[in-house]
N, C-alpha and C. Protein backbone atom coordinates (compact mmCIF):
# COMPACT_ATOMS: atom_id res chain seq x y z
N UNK A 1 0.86 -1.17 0.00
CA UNK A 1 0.00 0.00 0.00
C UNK A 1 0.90 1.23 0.00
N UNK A 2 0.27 2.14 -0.81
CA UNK A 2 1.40 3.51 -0.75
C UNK A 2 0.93 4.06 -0.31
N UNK A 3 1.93 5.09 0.03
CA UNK A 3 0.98 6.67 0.63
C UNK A 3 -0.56 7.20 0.52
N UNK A 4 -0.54 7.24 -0.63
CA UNK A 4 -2.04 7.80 -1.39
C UNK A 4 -2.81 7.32 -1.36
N UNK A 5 -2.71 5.81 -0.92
CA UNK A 5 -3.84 4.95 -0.90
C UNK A 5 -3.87 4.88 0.06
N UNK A 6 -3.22 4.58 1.16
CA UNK A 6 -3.55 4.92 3.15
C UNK A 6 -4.10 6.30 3.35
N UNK A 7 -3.50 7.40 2.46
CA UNK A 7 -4.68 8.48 2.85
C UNK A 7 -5.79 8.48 2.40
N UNK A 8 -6.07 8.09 1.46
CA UNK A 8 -7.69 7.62 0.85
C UNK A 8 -8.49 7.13 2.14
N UNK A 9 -7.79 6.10 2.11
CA UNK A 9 -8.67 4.76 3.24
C UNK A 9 -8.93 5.73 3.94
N UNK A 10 -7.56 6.76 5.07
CA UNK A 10 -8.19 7.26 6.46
C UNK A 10 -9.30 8.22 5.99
N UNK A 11 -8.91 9.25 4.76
CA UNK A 11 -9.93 10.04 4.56
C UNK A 11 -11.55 9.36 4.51
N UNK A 12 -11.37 8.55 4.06
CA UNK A 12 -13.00 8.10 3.85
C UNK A 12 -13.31 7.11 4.82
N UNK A 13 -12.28 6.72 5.73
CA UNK A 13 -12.75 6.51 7.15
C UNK A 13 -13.64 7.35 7.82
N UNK A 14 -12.37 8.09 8.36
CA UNK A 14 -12.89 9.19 9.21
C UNK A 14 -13.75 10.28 8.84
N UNK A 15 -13.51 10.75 7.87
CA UNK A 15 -14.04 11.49 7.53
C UNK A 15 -15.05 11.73 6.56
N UNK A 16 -15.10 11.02 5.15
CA UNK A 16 -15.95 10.52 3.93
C UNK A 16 -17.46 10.72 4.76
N UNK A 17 -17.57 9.43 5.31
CA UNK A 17 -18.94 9.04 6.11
C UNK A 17 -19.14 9.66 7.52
N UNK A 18 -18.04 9.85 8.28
CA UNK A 18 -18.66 10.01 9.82
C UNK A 18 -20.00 11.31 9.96
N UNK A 19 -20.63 10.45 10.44
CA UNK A 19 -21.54 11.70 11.33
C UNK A 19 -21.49 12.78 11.99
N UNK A 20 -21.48 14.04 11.78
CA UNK A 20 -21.14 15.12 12.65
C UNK A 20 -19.39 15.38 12.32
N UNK A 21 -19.44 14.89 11.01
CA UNK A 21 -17.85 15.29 10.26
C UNK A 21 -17.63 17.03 10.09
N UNK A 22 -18.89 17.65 9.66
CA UNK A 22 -18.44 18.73 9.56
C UNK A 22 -18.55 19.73 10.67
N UNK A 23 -18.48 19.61 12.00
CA UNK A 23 -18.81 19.91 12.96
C UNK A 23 -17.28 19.61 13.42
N UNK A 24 -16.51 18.07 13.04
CA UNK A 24 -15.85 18.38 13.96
C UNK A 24 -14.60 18.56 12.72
N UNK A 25 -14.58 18.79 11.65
CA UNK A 25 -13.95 19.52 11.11
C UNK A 25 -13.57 21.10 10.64
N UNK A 26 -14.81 21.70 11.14
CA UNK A 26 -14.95 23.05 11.36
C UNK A 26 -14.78 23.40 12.74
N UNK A 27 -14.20 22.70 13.45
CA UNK A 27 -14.42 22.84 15.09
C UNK A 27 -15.25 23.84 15.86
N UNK A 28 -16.41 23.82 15.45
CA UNK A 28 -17.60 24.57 15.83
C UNK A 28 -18.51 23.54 16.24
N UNK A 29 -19.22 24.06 17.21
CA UNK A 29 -20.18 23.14 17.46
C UNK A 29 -21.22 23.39 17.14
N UNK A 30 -22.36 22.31 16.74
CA UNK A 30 -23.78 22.78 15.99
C UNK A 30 -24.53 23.78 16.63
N UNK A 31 -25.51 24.78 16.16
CA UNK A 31 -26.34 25.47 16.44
C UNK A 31 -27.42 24.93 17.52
N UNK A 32 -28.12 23.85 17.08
CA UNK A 32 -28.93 23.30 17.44
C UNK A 32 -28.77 22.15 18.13
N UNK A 33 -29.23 21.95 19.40
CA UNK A 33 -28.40 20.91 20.27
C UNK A 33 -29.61 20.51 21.27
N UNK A 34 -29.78 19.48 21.82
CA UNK A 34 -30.22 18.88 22.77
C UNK A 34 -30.25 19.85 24.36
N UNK A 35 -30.54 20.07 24.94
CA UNK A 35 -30.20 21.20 25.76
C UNK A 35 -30.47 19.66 26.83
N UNK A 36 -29.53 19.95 28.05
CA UNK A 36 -28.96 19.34 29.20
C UNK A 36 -28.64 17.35 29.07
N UNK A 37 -28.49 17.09 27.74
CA UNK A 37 -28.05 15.92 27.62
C UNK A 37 -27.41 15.50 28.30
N UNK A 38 -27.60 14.18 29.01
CA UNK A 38 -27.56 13.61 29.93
C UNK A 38 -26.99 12.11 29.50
N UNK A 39 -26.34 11.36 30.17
CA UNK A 39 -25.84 9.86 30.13
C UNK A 39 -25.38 9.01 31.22
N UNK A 40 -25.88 8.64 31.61
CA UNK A 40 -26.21 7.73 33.01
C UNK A 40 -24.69 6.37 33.01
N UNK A 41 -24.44 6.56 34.04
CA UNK A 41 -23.00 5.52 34.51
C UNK A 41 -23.54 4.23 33.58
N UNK A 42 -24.75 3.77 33.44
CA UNK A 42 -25.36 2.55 33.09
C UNK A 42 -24.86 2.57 31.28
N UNK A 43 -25.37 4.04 30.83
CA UNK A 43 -25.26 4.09 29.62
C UNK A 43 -23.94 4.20 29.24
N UNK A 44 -23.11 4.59 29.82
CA UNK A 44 -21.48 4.86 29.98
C UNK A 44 -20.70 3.45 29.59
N UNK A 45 -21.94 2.59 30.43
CA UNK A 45 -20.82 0.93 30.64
C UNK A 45 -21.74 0.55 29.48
N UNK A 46 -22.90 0.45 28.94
CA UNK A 46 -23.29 -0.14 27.69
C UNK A 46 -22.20 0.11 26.17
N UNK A 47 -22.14 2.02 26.19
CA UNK A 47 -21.52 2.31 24.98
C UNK A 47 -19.52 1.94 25.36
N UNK A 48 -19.33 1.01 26.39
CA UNK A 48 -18.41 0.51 26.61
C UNK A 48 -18.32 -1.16 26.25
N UNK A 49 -18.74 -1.45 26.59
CA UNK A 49 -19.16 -2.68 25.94
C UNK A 49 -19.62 -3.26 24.45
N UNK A 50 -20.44 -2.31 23.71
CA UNK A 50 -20.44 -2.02 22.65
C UNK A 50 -19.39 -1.95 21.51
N UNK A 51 -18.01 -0.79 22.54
CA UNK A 51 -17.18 -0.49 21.74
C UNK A 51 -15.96 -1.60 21.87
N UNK A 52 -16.51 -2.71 23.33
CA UNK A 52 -15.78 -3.83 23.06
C UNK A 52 -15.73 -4.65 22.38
N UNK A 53 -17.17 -4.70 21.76
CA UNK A 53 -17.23 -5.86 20.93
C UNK A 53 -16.70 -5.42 19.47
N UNK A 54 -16.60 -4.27 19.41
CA UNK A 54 -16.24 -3.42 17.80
C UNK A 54 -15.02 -3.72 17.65
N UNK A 55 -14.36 -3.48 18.84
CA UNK A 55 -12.92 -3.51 18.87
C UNK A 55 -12.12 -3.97 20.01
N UNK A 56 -12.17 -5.26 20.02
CA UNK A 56 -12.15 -6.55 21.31
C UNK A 56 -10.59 -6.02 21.89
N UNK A 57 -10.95 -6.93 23.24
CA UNK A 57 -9.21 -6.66 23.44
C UNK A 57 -8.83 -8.52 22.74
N UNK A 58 -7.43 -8.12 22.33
CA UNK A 58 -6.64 -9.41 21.71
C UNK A 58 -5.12 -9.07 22.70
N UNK A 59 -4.10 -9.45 21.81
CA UNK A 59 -2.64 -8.85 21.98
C UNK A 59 -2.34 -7.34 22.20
N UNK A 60 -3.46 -6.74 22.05
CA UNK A 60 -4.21 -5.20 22.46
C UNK A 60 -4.85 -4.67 23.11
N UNK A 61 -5.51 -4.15 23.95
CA UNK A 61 -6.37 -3.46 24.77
C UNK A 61 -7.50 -3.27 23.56
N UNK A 62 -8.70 -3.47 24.08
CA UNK A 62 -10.07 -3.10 23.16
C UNK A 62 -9.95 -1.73 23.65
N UNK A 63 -10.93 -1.48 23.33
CA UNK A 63 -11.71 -0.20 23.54
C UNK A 63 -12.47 0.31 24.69
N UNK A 64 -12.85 -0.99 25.60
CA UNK A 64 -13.19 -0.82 26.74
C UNK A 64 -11.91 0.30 27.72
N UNK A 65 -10.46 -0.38 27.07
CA UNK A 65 -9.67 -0.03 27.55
C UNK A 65 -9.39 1.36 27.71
N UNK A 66 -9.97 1.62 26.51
CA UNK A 66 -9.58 3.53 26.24
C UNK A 66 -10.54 4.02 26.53
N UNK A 67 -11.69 3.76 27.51
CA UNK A 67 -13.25 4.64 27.89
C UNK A 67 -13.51 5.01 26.80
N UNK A 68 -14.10 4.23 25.58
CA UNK A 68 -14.35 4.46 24.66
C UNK A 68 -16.32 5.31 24.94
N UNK A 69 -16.44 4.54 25.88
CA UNK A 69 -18.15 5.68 26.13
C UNK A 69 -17.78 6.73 26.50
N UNK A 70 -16.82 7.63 27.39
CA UNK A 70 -16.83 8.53 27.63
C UNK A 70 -16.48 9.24 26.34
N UNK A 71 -15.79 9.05 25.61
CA UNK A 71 -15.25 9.44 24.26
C UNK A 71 -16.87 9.50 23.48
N UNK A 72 -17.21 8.67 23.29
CA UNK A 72 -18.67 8.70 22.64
C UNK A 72 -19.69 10.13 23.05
N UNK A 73 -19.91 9.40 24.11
CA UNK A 73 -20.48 10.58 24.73
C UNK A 73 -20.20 12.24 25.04
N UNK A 74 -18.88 12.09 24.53
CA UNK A 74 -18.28 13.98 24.55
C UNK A 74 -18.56 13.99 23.31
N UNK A 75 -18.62 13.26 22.09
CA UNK A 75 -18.80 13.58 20.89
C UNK A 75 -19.95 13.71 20.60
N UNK A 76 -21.18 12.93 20.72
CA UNK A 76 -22.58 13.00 21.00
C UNK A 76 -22.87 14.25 21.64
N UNK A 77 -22.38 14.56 22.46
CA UNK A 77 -22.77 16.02 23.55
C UNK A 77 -22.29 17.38 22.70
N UNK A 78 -21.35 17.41 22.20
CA UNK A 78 -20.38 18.10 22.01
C UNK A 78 -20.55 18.56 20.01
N UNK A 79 -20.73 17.41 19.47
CA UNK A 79 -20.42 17.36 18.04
C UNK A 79 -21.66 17.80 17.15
N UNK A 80 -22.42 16.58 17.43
CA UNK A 80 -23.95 16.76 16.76
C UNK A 80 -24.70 17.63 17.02
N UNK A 81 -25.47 17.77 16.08
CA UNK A 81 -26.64 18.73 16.30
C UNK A 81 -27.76 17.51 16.90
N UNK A 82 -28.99 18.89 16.66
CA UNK A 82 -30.27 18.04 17.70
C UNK A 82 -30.76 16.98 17.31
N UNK A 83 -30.81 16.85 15.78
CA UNK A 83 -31.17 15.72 14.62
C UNK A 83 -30.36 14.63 14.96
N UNK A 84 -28.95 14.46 14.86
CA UNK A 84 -28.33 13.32 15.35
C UNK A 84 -27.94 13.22 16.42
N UNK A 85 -28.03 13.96 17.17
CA UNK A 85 -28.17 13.27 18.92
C UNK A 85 -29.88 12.80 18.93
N UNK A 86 -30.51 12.97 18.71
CA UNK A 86 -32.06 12.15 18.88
C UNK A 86 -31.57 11.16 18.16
N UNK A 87 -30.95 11.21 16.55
CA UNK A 87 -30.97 9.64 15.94
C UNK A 87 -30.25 8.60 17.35
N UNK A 88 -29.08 8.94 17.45
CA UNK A 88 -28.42 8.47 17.98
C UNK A 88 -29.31 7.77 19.60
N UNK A 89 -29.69 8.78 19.90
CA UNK A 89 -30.25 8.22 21.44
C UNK A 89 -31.64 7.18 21.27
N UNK A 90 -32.23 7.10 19.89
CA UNK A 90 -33.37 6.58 19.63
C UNK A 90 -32.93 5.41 19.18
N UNK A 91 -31.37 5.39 18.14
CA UNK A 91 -30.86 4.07 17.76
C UNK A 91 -30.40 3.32 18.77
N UNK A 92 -30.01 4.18 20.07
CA UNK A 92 -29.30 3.07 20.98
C UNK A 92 -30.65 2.19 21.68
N UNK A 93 -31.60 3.10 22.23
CA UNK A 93 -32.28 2.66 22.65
C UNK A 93 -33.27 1.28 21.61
N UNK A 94 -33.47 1.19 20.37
CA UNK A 94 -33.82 0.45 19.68
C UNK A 94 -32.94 -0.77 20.06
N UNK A 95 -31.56 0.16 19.45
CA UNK A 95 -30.44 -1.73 19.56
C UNK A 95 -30.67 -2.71 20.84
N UNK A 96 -30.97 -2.04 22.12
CA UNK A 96 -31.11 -2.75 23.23
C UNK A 96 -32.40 -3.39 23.49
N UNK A 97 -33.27 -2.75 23.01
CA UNK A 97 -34.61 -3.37 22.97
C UNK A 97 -34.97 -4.49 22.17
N UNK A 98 -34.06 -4.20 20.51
CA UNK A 98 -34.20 -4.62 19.79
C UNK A 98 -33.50 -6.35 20.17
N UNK A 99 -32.39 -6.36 20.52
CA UNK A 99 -31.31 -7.46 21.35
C UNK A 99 -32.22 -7.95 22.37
N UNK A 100 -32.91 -7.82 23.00
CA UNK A 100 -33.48 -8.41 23.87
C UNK A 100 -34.98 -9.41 23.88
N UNK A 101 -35.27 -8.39 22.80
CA UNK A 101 -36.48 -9.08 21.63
C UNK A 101 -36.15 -10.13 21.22
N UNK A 102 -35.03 -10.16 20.64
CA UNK A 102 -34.42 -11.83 19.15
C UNK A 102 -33.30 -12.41 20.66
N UNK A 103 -32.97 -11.79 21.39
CA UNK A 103 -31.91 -12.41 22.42
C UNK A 103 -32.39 -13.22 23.86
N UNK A 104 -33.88 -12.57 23.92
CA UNK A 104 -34.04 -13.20 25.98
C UNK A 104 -33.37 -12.82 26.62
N UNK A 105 -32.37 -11.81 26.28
CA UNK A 105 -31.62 -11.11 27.97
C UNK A 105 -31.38 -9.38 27.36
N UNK A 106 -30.38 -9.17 28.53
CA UNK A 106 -30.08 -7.87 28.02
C UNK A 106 -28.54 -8.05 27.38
N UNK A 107 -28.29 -6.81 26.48
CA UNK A 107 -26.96 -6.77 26.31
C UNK A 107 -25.88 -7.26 26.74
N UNK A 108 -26.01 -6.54 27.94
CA UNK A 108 -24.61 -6.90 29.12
C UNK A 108 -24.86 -7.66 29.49
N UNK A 109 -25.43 -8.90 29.49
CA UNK A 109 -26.07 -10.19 29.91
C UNK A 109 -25.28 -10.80 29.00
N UNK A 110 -24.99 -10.43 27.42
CA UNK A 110 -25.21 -11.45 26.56
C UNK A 110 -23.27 -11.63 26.32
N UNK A 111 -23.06 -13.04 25.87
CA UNK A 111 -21.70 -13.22 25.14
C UNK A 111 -20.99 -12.28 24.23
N UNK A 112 -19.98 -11.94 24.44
CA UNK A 112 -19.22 -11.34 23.42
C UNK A 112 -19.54 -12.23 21.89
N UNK A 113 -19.73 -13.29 21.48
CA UNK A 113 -20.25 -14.12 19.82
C UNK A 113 -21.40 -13.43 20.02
N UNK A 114 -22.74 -13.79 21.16
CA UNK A 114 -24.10 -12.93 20.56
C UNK A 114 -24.13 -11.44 20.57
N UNK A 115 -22.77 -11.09 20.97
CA UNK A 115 -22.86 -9.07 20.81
C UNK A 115 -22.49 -9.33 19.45
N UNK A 116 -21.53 -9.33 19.08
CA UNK A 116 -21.16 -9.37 17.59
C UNK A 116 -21.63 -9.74 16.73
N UNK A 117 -22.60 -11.02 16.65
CA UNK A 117 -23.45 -11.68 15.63
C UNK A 117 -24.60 -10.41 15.74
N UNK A 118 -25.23 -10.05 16.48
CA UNK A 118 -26.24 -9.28 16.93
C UNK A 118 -25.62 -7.39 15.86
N UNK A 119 -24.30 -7.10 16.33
CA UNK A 119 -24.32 -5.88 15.64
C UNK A 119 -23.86 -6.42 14.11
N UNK A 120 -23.13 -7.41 13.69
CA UNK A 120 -22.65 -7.57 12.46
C UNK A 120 -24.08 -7.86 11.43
N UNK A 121 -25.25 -8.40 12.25
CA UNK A 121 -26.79 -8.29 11.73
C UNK A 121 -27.60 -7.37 11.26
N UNK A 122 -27.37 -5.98 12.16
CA UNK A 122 -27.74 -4.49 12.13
C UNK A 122 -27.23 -4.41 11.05
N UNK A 123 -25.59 -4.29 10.82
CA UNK A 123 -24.78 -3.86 10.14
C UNK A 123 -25.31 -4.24 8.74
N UNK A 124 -25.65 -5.31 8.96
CA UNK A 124 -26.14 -5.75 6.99
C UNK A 124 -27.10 -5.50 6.98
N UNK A 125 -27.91 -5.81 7.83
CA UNK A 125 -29.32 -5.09 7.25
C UNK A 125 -29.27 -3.19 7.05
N UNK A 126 -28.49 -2.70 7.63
CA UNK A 126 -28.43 -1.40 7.02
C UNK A 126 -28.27 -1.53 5.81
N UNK A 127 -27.14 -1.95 5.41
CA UNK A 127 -26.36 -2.04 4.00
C UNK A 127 -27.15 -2.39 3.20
N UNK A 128 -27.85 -3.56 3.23
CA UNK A 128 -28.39 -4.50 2.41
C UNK A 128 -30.00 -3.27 2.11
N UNK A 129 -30.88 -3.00 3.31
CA UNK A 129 -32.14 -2.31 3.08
C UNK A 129 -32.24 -1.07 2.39
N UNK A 130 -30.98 0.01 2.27
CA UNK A 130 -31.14 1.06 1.13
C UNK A 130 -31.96 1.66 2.01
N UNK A 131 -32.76 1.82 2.98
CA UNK A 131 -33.57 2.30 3.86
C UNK A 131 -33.17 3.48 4.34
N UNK A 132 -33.40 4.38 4.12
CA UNK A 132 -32.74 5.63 5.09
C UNK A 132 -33.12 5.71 6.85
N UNK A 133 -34.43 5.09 6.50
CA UNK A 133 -34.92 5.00 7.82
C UNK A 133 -34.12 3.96 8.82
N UNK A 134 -33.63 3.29 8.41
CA UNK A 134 -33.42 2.05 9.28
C UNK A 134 -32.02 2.92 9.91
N UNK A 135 -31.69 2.42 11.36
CA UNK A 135 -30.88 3.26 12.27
C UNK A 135 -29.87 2.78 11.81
N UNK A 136 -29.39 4.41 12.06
CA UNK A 136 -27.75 4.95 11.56
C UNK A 136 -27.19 4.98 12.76
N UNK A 137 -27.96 4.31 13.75
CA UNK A 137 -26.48 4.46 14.92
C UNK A 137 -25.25 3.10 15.01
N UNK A 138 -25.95 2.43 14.36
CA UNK A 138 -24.16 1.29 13.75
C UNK A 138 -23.45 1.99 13.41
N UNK A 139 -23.64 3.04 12.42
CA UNK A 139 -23.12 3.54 12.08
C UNK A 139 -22.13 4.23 12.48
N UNK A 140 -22.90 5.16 13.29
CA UNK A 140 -22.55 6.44 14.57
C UNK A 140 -21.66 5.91 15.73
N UNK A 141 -21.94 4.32 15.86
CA UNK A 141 -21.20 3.57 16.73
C UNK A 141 -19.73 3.25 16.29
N UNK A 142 -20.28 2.63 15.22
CA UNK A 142 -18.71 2.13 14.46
C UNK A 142 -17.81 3.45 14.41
N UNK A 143 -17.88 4.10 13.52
CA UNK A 143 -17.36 5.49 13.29
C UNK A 143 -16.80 5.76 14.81
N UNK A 144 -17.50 6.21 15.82
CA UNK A 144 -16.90 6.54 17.00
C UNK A 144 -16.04 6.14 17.61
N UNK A 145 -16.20 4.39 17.42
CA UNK A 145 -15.56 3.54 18.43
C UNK A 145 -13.78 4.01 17.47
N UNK A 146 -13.78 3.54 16.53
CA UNK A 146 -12.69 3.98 15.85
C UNK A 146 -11.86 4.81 15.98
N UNK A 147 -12.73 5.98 15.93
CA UNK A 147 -11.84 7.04 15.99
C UNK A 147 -11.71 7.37 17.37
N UNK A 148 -12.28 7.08 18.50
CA UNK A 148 -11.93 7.62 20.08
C UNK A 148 -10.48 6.66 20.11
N UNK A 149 -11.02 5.13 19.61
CA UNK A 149 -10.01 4.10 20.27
C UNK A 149 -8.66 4.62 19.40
N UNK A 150 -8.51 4.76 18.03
CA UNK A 150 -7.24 4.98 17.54
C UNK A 150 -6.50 6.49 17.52
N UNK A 151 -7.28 7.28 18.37
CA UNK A 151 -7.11 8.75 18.40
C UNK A 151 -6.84 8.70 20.16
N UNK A 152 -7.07 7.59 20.83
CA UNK A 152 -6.75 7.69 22.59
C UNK A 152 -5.25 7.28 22.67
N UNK A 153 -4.86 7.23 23.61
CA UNK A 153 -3.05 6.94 24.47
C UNK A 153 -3.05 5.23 23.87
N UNK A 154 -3.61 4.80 24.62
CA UNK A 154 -3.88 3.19 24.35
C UNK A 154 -3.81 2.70 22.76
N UNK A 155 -4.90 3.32 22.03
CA UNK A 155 -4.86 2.65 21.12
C UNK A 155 -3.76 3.07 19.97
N UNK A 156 -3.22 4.79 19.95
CA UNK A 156 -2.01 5.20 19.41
C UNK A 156 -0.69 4.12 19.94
N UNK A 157 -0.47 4.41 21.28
CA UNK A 157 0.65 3.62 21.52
C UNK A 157 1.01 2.16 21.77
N UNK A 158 -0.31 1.18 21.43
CA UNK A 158 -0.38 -0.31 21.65
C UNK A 158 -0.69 -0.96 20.50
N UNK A 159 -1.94 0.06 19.98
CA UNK A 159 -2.28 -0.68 18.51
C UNK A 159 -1.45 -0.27 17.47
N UNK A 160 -1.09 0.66 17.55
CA UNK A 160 -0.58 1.10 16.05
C UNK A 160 1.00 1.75 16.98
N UNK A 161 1.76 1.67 15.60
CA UNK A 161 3.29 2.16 15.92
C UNK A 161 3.27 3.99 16.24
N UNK A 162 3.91 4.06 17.32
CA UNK A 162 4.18 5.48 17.60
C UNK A 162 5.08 5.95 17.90
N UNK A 163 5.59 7.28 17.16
CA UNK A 163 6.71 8.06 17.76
C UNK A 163 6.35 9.38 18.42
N UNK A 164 6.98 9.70 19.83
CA UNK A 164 6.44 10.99 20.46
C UNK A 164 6.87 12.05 19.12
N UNK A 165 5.58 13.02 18.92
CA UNK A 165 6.67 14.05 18.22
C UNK A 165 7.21 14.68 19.08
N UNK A 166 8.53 15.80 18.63
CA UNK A 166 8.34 15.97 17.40
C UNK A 166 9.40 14.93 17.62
N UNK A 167 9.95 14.44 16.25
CA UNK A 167 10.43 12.95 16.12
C UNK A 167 10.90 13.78 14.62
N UNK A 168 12.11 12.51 14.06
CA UNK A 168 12.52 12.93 13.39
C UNK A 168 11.69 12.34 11.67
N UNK A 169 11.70 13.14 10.74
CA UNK A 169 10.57 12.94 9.54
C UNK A 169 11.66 11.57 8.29
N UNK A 170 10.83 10.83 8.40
CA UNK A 170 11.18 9.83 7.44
C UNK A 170 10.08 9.68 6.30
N UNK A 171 10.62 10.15 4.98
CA UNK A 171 9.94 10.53 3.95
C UNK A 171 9.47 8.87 3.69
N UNK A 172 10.28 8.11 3.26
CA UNK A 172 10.20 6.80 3.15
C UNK A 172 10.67 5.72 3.84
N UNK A 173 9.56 5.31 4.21
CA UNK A 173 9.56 4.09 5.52
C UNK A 173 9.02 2.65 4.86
N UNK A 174 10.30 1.81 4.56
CA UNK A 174 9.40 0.65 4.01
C UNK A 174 8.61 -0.19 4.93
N UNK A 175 7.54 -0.66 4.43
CA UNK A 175 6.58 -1.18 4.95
C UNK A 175 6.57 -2.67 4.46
N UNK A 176 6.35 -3.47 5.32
CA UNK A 176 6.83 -5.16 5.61
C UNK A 176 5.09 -5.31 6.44
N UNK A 177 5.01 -6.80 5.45
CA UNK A 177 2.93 -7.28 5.45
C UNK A 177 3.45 -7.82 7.10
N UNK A 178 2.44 -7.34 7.76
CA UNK A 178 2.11 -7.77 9.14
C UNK A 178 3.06 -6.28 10.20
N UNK A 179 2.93 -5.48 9.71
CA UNK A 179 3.46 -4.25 10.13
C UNK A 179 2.46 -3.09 10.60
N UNK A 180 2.33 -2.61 12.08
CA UNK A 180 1.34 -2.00 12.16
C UNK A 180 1.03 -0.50 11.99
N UNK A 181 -0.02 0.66 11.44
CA UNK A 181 0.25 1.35 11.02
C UNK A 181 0.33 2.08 11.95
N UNK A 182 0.78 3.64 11.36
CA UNK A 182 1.61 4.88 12.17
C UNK A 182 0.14 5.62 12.70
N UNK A 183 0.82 5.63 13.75
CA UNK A 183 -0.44 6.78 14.98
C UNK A 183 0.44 8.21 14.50
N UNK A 184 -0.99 8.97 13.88
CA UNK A 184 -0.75 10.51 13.36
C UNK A 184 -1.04 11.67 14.32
């Protein structure tokens, strides 16, 4: 992979699709906002769990590791406007209801295989339905978990290779398959 094509990928990672991209690329925050949004220790450890199953711990710290809900939740509070903080708080609340409906328990009840079979399900049926309606908070989830976990201490300096800056600039760095990428 070259240069141009790792910036592609991150660009249309992070940025292409995320929700509340231009908010936090204009570093302004929306006009229109939820007034005293609120998130309960309970909801804190759900969108933690969540972001474990997105991004497990292995030979790595998941995401649990990096308080990936508190990260969520400053971005939710902070990023979106009033439109996608309601999507968002209406999709979470669906996913859990929804999991408990096809599951017999709750979330945090359930296995790390039935969290994942359960969101990798959402996930296609978004894709697959063309639906605008059908919830964009997989979406809003995925996107987040990502960027809190590979933008936190943990996931810069465990998952991916890091140098403190400022550090010295290496124009060309060969890259060897099973090599992990550079925290920016």
């Amino acid at each position: 992979m070259n240069r141009r094509d790792a910036l592609k990928s991150v660009v249309l990672m992070m940025g292409g699709t995320m929700i509340g991209a231009s908010a936090i690329l204009t570093g302004c925050s929306p006009e229109r906002q939820i007034k005293d949004l609120n998130f309960s220790p309970e909801d804190l450890a759900f969108l933690d769990e969540i972001g474990e199953t997105i991004i497990p711990t292995t030979d790595t710290p998941g995401a649990k590791s990096a308080k990936i809900g508190e990260f969520i939740v400053m971005m939710v509070k902070d990023c979106y406007d009033a439109d996608q903080q309601k999507a968002f708080i209406d999709g979470l609340n669906a996913l859990s209801k929804d999991f408990k409906d096809e599951n017999g328990k709750d979330f945090m009840d359930a296995s790390p295989e039935e969290r994942l079979a359960f969101l990798n399900a959402m996930q296609q049926k978004f894709i697959t339905s063309g639906d605008a309606r059908e919830p964009i908070v997989i979406n809003m989830l995925r996107d987040l978990t990502v960027l809190g976990y590979f933008t936190s201490e943990v996931g810069a300096t465990q998952a991916l290779r890091f140098i403190e800056a400022p550090g010295r600039y290496d124009g060309c760095v060969d890259y060897k398959k099973g090599d992990k990428a550079w925290a920016l």
